[in-house]
Protein backbone atom coordinates (compact mmCIF):
# COMPACT_ATOMS: atom_id res chain seq x y z
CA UNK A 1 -31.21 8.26 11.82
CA UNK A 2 -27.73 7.54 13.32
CA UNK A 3 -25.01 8.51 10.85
CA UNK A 4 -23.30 4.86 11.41
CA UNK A 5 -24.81 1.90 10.26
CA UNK A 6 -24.04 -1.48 10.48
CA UNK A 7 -24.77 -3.29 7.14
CA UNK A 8 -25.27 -7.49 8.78
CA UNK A 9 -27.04 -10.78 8.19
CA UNK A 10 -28.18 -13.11 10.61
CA UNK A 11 -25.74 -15.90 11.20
CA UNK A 12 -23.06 -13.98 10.80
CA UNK A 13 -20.67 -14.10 13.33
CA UNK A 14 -18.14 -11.12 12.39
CA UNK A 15 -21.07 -9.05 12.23
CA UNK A 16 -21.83 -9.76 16.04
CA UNK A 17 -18.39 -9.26 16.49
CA UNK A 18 -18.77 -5.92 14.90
CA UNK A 19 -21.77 -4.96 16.73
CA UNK A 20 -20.87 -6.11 20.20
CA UNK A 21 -17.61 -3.76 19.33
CA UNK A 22 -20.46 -0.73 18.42
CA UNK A 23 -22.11 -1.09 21.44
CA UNK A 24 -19.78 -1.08 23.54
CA UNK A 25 -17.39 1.86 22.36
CA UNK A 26 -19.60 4.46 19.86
CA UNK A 27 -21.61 5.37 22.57
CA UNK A 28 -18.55 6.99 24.34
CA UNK A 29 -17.53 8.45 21.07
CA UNK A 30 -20.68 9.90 21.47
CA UNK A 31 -22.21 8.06 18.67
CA UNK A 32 -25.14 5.76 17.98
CA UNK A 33 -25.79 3.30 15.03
CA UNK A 34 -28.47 1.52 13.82
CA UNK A 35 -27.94 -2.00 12.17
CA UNK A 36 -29.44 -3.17 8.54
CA UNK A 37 -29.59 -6.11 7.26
CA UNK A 38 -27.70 -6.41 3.43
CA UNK A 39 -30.01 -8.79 1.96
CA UNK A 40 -32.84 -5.98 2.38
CA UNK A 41 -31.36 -3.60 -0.14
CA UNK A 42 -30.34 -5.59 -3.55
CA UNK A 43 -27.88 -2.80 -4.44
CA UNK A 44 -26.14 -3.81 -0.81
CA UNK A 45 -26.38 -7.29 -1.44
CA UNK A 46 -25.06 -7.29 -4.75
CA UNK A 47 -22.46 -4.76 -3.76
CA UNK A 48 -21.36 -6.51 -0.74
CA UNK A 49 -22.31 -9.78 -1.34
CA UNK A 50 -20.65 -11.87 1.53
CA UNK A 51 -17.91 -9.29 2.67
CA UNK A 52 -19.95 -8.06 5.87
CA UNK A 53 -20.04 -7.31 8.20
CA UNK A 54 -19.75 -3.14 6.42
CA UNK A 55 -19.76 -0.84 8.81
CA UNK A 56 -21.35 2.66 6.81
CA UNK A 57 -20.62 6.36 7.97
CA UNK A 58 -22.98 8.87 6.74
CA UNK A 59 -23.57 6.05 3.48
CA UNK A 60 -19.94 6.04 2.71
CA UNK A 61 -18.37 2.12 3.51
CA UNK A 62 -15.20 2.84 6.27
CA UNK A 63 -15.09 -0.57 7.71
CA UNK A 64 -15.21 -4.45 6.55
CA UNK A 65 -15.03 -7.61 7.62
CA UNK A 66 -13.04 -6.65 11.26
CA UNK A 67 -12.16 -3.36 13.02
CA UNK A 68 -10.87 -2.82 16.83
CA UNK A 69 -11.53 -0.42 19.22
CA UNK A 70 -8.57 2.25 18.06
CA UNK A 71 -9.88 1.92 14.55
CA UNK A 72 -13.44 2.84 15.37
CA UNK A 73 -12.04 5.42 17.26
CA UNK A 74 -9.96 7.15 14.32
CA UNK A 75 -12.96 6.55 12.11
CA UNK A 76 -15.49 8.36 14.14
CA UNK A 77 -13.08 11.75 14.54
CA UNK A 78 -12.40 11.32 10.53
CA UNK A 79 -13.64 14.00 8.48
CA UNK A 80 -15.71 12.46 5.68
CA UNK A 81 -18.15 13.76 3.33
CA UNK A 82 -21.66 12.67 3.47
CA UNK A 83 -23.17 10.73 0.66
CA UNK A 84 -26.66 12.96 -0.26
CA UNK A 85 -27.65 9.40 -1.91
CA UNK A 86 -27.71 7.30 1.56
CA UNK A 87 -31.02 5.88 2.55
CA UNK A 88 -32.20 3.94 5.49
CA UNK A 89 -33.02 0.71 5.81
């Protein structure tokens, strides 16, 4: 499973935003992500409710609502811990 995961909802258009912005620039990061929707978990839904589009890295939240292309970048080459209690989707 890709480590990044894009937690969306149909109709949403900052999460298309968000995942136009994924698949154009993680993949040269050398990167993939896989996108869930946040009505299919209730622990996502009630966590994030309506502030999605939530971009997740290894389980851990590091982007919200908008992010650009030098963001993404710094987020990828962060050095975060992985959550042991992240699932898919």
């Amino acid at each position: 499973m890709p480590r990044f995961v894009l937690l969306s909802r149909a109709g949403c258009h900052l999460c298309d935003e968000m995942e136009i912005l994924l698949r154009e620039h993680l993949p040269e990061l050398g990167e993939d992500y896989t996108v869930c929707n946040v009505d299919s978990d209730p622990e996502w839904r009630e966590r994030f409710g309506l502030a999605i589009p939530v971009l997740l890295r290894d389980g851990i939240p590091v982007a919200k609502i908008r992010v650009d292309a030098t963001q993404l970048s710094r987020i990828v080459r962060g050095k975060r811990t992985s959550d042991p209690t992240s699932r898919a989707c």
